[in-house]
PDB file of N, CA and C in Angstrom:
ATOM      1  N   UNK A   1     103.373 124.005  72.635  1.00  0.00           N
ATOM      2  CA  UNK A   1     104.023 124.720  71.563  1.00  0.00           C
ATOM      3  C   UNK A   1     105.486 124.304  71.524  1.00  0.00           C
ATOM      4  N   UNK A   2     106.087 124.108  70.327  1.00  0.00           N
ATOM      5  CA  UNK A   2     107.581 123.130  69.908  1.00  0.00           C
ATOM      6  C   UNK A   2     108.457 124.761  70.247  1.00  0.00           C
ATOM      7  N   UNK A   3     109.567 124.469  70.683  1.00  0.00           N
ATOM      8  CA  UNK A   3     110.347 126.168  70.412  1.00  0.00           C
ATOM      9  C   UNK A   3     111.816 125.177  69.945  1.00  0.00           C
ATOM     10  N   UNK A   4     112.458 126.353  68.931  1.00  0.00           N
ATOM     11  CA  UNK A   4     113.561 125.440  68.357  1.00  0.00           C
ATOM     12  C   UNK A   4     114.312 126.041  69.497  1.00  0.00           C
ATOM     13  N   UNK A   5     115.834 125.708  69.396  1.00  0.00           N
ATOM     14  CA  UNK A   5     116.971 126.045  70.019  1.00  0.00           C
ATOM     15  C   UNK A   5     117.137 127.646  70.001  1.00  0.00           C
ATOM     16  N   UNK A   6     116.713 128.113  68.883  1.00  0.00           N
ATOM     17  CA  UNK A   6     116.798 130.013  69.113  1.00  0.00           C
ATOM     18  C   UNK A   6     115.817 130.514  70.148  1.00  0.00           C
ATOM     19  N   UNK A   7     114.949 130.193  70.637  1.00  0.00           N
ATOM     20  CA  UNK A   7     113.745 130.336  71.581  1.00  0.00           C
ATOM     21  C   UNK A   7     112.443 131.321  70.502  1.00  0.00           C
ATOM     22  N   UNK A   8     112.789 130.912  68.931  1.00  0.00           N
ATOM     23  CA  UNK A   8     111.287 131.529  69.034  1.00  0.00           C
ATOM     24  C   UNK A   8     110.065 130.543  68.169  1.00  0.00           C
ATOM     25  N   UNK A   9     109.239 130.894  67.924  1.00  0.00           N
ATOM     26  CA  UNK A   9     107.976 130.125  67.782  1.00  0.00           C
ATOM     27  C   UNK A   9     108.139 129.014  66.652  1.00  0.00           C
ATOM     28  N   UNK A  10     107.696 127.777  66.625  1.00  0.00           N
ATOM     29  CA  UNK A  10     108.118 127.154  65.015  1.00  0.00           C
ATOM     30  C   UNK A  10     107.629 127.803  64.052  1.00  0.00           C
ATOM     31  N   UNK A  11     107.785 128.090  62.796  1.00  0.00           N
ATOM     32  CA  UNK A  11     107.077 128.995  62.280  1.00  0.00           C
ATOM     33  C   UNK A  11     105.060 128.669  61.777  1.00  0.00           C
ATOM     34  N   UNK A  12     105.371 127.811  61.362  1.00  0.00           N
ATOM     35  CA  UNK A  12     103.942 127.589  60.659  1.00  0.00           C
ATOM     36  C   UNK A  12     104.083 126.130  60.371  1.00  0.00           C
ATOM     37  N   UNK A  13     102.919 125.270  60.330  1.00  0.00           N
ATOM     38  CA  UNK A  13     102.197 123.957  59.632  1.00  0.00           C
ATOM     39  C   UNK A  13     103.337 124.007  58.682  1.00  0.00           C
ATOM     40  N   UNK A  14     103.746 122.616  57.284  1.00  0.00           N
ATOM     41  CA  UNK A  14     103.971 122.692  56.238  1.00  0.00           C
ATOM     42  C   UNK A  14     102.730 123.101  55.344  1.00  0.00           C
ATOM     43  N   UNK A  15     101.157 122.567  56.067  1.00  0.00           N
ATOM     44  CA  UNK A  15     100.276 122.915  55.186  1.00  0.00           C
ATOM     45  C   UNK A  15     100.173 124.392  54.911  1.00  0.00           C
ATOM     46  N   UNK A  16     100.198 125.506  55.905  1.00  0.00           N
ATOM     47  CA  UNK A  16     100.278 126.777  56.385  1.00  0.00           C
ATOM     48  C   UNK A  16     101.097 127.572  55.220  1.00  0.00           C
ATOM     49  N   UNK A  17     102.123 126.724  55.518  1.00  0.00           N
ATOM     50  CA  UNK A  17     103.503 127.285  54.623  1.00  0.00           C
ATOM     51  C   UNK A  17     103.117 127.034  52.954  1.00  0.00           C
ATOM     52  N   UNK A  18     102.703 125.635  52.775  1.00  0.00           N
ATOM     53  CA  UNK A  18     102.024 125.431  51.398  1.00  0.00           C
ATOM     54  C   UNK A  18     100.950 126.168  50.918  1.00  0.00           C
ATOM     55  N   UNK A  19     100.367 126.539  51.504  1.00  0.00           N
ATOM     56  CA  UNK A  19      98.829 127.420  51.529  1.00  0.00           C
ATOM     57  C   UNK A  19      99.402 128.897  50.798  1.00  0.00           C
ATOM     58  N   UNK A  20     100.247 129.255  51.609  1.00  0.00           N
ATOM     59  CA  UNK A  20     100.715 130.782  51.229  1.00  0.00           C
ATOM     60  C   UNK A  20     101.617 130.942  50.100  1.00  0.00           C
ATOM     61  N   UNK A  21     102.417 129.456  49.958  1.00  0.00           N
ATOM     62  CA  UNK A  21     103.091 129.394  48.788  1.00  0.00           C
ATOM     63  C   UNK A  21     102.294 129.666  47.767  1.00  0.00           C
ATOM     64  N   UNK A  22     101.113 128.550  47.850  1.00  0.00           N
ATOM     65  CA  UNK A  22      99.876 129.080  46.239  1.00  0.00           C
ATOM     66  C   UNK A  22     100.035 129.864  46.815  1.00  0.00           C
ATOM     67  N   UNK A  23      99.373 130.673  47.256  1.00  0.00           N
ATOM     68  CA  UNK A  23      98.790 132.363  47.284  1.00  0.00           C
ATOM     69  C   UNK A  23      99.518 133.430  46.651  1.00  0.00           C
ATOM     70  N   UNK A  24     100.805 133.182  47.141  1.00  0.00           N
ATOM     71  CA  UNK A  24     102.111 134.099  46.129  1.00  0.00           C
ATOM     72  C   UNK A  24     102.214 133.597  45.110  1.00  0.00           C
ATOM     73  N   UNK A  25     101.871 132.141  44.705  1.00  0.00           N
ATOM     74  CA  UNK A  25     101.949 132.203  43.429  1.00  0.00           C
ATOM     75  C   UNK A  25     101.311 132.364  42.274  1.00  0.00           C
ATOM     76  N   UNK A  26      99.743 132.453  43.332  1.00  0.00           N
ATOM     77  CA  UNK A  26      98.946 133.088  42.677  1.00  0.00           C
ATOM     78  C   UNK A  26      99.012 134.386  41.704  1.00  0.00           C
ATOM     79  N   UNK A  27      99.989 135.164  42.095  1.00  0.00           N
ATOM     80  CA  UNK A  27      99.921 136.345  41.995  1.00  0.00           C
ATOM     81  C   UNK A  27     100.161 136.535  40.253  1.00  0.00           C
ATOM     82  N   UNK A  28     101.089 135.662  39.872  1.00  0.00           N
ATOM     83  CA  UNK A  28     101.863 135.897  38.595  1.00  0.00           C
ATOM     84  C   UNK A  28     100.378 135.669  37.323  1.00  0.00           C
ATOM     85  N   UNK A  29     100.920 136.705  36.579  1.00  0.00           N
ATOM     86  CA  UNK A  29      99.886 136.722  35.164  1.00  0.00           C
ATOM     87  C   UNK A  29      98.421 137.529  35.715  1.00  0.00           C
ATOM     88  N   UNK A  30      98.691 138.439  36.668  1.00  0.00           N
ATOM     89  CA  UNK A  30      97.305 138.862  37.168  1.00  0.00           C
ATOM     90  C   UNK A  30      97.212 140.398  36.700  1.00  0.00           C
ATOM     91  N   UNK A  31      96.878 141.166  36.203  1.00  0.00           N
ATOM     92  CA  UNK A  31      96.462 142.216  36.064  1.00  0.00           C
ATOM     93  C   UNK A  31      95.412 143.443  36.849  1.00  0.00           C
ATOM     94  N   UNK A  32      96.304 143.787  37.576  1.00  0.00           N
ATOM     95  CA  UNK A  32      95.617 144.555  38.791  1.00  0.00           C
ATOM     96  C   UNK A  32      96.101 146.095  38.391  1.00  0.00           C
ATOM     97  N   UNK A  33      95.443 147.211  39.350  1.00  0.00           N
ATOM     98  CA  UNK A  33      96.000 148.578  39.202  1.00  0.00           C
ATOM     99  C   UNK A  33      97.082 148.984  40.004  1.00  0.00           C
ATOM    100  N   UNK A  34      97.607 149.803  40.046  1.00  0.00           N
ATOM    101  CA  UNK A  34      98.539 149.964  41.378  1.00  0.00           C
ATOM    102  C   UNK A  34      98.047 150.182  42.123  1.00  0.00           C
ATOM    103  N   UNK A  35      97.228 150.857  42.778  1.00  0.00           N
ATOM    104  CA  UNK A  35      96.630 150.553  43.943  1.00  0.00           C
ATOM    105  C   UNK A  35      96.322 148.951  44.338  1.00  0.00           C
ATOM    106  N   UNK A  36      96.131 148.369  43.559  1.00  0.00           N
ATOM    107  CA  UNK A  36      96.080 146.679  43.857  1.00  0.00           C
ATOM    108  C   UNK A  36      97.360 146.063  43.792  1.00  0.00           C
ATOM    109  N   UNK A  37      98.319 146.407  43.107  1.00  0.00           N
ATOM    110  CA  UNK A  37      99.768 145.840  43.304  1.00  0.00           C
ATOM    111  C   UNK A  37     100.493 146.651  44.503  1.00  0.00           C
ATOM    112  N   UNK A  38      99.795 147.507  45.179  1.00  0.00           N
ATOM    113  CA  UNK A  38     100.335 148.321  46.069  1.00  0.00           C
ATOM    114  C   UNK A  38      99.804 147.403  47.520  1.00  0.00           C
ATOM    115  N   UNK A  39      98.921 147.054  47.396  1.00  0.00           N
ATOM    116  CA  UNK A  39      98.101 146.162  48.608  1.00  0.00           C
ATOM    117  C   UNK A  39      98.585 144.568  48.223  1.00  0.00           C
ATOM    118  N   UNK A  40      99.360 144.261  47.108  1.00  0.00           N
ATOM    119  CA  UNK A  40      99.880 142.897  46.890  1.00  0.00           C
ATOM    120  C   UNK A  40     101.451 143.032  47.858  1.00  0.00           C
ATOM    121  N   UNK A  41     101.911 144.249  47.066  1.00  0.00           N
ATOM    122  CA  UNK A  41     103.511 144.778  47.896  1.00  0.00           C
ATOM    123  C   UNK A  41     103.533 144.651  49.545  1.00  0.00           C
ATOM    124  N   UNK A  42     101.987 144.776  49.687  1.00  0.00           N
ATOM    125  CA  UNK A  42     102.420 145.011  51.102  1.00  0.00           C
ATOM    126  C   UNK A  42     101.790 143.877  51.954  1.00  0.00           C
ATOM    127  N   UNK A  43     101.204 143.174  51.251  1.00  0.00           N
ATOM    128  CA  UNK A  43     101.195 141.589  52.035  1.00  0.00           C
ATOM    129  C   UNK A  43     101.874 140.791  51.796  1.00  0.00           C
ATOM    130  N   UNK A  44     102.804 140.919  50.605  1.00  0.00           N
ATOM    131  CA  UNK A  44     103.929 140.337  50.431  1.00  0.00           C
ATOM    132  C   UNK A  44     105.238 140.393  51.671  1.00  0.00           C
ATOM    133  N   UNK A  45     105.409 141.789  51.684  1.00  0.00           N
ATOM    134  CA  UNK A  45     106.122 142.525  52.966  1.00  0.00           C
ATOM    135  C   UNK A  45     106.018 141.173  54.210  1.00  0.00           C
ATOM    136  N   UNK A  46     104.478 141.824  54.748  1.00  0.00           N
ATOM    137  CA  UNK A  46     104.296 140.927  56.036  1.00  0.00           C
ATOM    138  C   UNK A  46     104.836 139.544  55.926  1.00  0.00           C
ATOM    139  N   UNK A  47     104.375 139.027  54.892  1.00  0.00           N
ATOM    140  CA  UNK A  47     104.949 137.404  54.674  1.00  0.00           C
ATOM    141  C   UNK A  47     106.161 136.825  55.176  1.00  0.00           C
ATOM    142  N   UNK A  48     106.991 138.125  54.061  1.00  0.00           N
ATOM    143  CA  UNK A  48     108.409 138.183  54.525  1.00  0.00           C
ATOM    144  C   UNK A  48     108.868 138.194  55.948  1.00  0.00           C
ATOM    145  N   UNK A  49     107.918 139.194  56.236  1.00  0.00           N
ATOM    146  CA  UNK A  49     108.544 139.657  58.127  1.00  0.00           C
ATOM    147  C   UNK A  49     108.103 138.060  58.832  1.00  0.00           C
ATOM    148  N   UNK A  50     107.091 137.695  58.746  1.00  0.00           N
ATOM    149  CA  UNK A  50     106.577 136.579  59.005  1.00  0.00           C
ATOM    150  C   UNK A  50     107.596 134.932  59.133  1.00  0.00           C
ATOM    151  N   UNK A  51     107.750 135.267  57.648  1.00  0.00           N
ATOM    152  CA  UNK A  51     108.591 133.869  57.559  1.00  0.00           C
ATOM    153  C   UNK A  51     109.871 133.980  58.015  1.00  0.00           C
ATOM    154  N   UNK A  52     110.548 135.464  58.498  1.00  0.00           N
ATOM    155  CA  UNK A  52     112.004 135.583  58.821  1.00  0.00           C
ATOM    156  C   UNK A  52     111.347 135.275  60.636  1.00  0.00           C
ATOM    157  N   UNK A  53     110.386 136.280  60.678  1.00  0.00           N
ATOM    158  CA  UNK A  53     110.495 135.743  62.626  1.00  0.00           C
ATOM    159  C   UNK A  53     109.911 134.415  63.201  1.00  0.00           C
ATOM    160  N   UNK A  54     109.388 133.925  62.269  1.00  0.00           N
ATOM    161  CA  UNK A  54     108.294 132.269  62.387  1.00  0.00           C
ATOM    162  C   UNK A  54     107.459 132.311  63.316  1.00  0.00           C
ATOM    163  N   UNK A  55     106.614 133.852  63.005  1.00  0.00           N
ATOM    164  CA  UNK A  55     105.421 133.604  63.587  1.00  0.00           C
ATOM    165  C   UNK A  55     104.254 133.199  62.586  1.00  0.00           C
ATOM    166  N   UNK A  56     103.467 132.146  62.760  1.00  0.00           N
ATOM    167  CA  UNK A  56     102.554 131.341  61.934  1.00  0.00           C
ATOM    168  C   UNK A  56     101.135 132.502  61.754  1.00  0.00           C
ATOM    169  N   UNK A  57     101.190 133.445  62.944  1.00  0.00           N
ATOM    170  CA  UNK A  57      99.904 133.770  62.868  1.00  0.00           C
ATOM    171  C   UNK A  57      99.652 135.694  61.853  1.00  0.00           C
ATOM    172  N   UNK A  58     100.883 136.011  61.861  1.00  0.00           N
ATOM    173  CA  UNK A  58     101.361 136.837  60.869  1.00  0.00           C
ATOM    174  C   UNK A  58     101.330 136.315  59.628  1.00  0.00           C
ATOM    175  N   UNK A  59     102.018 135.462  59.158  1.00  0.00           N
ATOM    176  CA  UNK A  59     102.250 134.262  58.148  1.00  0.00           C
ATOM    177  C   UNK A  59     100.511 134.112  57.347  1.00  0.00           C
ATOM    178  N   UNK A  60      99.931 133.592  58.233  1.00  0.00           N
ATOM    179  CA  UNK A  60      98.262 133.465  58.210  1.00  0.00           C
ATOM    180  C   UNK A  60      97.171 134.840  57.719  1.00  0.00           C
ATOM    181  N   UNK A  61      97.635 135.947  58.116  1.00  0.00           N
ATOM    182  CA  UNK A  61      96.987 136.764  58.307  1.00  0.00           C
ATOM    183  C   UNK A  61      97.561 137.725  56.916  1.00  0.00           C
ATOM    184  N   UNK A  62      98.863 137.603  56.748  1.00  0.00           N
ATOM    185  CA  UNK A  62      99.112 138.165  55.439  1.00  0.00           C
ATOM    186  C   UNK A  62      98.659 137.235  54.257  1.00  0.00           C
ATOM    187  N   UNK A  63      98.823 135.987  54.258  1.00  0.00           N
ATOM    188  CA  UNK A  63      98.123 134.931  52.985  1.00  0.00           C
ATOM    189  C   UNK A  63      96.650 135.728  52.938  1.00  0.00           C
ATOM    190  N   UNK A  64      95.822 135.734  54.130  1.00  0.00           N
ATOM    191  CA  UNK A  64      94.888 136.044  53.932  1.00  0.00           C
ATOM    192  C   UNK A  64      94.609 137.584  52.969  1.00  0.00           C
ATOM    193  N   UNK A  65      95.544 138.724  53.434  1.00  0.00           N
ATOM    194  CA  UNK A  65      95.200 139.655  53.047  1.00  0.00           C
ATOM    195  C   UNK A  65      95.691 139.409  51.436  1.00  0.00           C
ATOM    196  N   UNK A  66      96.602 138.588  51.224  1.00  0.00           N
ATOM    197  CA  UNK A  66      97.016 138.388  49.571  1.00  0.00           C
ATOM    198  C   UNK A  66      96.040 137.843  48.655  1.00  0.00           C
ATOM    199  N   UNK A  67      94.985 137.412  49.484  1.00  0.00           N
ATOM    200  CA  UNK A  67      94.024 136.315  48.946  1.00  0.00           C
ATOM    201  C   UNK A  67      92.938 137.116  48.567  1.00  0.00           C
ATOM    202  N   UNK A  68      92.629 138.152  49.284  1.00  0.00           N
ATOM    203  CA  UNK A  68      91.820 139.507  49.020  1.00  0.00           C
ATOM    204  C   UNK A  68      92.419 140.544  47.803  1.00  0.00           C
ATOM    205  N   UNK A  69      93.324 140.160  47.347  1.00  0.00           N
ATOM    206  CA  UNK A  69      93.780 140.971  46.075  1.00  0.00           C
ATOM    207  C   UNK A  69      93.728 139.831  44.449  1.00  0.00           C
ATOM    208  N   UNK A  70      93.268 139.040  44.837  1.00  0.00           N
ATOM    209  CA  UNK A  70      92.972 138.634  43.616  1.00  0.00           C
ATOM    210  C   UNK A  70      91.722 138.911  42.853  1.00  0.00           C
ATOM    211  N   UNK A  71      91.799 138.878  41.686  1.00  0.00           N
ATOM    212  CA  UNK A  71      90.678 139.221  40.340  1.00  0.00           C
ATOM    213  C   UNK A  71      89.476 139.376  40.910  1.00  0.00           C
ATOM    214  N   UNK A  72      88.867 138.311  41.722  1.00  0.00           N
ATOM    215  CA  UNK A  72      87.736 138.139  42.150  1.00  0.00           C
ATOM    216  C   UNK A  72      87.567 139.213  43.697  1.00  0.00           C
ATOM    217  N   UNK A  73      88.462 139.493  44.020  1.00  0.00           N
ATOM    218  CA  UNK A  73      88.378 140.726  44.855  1.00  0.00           C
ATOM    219  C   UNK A  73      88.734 142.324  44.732  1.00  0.00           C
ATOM    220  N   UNK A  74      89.454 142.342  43.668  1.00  0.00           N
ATOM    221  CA  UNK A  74      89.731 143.595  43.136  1.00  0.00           C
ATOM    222  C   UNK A  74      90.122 143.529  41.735  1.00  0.00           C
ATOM    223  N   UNK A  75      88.444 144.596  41.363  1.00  0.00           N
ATOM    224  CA  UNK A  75      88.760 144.916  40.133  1.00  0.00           C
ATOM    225  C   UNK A  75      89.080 146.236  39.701  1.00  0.00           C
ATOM    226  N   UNK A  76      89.198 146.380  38.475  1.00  0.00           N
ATOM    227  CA  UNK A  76      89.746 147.737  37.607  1.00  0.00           C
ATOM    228  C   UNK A  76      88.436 148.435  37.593  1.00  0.00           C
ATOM    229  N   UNK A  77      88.502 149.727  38.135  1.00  0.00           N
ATOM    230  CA  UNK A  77      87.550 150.497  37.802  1.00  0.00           C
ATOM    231  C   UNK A  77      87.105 150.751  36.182  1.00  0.00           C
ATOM    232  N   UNK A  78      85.627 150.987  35.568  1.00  0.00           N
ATOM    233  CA  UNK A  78      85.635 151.118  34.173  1.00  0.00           C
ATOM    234  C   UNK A  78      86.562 151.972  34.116  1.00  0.00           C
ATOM    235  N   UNK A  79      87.344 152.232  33.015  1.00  0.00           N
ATOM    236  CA  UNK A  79      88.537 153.132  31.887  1.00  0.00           C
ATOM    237  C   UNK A  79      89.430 153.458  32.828  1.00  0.00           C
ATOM    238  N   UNK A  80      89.441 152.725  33.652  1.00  0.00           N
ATOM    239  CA  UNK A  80      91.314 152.557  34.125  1.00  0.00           C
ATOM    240  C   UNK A  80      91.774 151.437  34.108  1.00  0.00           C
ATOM    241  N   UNK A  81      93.013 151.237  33.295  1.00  0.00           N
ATOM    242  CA  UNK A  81      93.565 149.932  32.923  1.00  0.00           C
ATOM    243  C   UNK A  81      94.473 149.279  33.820  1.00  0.00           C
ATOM    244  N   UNK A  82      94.300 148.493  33.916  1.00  0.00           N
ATOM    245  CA  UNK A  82      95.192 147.451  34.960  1.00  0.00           C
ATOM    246  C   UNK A  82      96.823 146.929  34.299  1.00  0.00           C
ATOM    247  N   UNK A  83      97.621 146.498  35.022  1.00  0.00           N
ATOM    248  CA  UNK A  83      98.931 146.655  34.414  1.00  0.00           C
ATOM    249  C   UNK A  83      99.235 145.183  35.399  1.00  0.00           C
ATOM    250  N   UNK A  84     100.413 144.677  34.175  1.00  0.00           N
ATOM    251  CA  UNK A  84     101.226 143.297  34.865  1.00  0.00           C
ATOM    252  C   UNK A  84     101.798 143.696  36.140  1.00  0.00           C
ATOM    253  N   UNK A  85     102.050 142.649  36.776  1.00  0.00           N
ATOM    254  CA  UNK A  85     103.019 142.808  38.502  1.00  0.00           C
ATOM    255  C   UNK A  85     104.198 143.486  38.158  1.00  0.00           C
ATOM    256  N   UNK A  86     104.776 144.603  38.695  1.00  0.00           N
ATOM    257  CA  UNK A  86     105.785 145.057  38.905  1.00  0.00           C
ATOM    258  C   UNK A  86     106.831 144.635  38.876  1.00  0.00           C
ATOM    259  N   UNK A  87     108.071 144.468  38.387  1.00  0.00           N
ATOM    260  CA  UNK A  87     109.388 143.782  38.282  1.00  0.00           C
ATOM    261  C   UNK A  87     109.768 143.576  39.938  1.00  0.00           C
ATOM    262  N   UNK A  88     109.506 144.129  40.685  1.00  0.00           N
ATOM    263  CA  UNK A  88     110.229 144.125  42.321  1.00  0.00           C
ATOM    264  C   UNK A  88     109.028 143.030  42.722  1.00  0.00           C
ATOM    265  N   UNK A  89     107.700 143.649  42.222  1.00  0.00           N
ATOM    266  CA  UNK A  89     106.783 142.718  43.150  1.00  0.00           C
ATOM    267  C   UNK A  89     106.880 141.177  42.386  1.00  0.00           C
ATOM    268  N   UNK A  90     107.549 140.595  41.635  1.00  0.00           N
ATOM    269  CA  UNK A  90     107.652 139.333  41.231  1.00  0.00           C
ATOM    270  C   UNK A  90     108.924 138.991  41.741  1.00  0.00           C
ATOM    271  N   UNK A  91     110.107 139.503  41.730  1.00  0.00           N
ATOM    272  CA  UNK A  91     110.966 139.422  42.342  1.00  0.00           C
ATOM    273  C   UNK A  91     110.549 138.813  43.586  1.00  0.00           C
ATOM    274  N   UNK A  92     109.936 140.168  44.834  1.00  0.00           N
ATOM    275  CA  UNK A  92     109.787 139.528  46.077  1.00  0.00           C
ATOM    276  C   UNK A  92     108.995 138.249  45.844  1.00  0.00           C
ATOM    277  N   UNK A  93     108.222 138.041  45.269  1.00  0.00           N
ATOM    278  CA  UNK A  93     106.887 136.766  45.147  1.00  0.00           C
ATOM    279  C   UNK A  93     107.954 135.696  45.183  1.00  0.00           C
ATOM    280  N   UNK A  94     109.166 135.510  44.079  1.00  0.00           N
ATOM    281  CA  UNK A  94     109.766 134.236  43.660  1.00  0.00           C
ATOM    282  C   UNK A  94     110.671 134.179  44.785  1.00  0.00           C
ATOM    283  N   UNK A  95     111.078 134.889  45.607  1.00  0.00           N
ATOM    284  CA  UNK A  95     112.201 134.807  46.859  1.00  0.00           C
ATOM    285  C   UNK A  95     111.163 133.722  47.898  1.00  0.00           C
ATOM    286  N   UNK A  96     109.982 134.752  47.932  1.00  0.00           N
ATOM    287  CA  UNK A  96     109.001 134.628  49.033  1.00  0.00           C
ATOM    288  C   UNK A  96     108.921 132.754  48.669  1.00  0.00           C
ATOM    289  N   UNK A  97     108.088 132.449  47.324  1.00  0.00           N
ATOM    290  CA  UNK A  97     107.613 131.272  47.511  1.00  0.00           C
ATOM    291  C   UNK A  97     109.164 130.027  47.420  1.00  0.00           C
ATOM    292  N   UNK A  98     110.006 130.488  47.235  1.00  0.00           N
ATOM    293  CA  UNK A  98     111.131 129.095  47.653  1.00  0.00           C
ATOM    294  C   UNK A  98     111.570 129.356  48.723  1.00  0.00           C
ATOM    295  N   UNK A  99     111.391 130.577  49.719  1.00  0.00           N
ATOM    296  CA  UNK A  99     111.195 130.145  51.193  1.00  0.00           C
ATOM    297  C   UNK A  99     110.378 129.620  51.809  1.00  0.00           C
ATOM    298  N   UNK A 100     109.340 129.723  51.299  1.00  0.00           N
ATOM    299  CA  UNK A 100     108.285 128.988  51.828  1.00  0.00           C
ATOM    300  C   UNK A 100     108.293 127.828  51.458  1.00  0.00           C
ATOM    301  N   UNK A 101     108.407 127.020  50.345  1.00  0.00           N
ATOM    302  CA  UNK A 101     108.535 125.564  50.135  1.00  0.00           C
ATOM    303  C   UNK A 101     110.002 124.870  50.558  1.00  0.00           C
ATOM    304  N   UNK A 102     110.864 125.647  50.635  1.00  0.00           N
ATOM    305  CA  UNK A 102     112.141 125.522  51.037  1.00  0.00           C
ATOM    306  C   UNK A 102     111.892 124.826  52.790  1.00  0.00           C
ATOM    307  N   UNK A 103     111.112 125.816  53.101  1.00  0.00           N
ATOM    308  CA  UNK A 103     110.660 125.185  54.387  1.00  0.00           C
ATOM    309  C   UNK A 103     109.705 124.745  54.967  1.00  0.00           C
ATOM    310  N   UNK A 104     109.011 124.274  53.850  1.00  0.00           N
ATOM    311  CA  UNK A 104     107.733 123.250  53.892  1.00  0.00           C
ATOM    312  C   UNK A 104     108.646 121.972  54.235  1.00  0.00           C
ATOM    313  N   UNK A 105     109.369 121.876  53.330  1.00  0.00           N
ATOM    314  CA  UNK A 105     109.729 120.516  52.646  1.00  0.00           C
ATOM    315  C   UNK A 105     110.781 120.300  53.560  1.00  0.00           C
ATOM    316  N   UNK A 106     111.237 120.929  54.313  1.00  0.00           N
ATOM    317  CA  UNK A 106     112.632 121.092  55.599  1.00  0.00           C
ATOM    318  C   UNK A 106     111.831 120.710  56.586  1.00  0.00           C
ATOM    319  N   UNK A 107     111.391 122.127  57.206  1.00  0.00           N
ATOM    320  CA  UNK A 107     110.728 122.225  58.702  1.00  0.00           C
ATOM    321  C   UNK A 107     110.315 121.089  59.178  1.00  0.00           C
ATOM    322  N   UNK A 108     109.461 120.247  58.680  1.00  0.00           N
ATOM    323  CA  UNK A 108     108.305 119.288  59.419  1.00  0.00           C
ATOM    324  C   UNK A 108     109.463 117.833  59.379  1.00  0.00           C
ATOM    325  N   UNK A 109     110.538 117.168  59.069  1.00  0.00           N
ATOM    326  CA  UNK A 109     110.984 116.204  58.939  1.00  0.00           C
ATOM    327  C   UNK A 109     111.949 116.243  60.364  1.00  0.00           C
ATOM    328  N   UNK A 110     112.027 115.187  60.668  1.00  0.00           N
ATOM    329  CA  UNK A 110     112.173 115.020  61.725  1.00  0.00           C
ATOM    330  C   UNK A 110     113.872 114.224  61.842  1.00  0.00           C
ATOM    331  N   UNK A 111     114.764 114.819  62.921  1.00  0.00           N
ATOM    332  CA  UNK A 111     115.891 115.053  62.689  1.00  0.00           C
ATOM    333  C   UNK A 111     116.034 113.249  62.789  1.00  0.00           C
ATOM    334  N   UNK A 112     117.311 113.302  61.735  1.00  0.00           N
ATOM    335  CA  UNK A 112     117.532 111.524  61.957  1.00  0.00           C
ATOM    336  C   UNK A 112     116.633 110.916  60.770  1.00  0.00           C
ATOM    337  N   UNK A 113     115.683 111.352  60.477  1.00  0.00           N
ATOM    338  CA  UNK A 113     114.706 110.768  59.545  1.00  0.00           C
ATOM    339  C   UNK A 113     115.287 110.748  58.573  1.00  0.00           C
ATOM    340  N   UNK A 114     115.701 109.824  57.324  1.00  0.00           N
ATOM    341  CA  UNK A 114     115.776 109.805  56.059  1.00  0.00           C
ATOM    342  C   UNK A 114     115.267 110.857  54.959  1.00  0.00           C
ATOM    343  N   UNK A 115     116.369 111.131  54.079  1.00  0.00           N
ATOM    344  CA  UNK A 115     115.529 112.218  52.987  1.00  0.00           C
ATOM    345  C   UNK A 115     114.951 111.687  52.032  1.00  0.00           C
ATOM    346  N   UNK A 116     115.080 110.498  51.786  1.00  0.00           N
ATOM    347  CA  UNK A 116     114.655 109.684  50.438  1.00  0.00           C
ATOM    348  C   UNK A 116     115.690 109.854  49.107  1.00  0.00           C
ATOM    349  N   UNK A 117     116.877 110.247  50.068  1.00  0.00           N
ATOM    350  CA  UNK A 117     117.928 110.665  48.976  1.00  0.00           C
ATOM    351  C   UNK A 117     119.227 109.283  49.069  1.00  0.00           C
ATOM    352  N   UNK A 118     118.850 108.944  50.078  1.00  0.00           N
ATOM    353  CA  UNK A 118     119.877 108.017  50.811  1.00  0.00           C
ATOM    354  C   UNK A 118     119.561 106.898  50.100  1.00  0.00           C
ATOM    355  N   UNK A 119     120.263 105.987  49.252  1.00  0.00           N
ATOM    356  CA  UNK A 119     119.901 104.239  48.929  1.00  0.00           C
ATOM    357  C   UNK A 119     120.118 103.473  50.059  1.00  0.00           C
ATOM    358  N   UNK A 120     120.224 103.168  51.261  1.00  0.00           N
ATOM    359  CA  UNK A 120     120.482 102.593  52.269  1.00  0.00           C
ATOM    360  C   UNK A 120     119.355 102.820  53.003  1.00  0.00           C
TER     361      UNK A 120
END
């Protein structure tokens, strides 16, 4: 196991990190109830806690539970109507997924390595 200079875990794969990125971004244009944007809020949460302490297996385990709130896993009961994502819960989603690609596209390159930004 890699440990950076802070002593704690690397966080996750870039694939890991890419994986959960779809998943949050899944979220947008979905029509769920609150009780289903209430179980989106709160695997969103973990994500967060996840990607701030870089544990991969938190990280993993909340994608998963986000992945269980889509269309095909929760629907609208007949004659209760489902409503767009919440202004906060898109908020957190768009923070969430450019940390996560933020450090897809960071994390895994290797120090000294070229960015492809350099002409030399």
């Amino acid at each position: 196991m890699e440990l950076p200079e802070q002593g704690a875990v690397r966080a996750s794969s870039a694939e890991d990190r890419g994986e959960a990125a779809e998943a949050v971004a899944g979220i947008t244009g979905l029509v769920l109830t609150a009780t289903g944007w209430e179980r989106v809020r709160r695997a969103l949460v973990r994500m967060e806690s996840a990607v701030g302490s870089g544990n991969a297996d938190v990280l993993n385990a909340a994608t998963g539970q986000l992945e269980l709130a889509t269309p095909a896993r929760i629907r609208t009961p007949l004659g209760e109507e489902g409503e767009p994502a919440p202004h906060d819960v898109l908020e957190r989603a768009n923070r969430l997924v450019h940390a996560l690609r933020s450090e897809a596209g960071d994390g895994d390159r290797v120090e000294g390595e070229p960015t492809g930004d350099d002409p030399h």
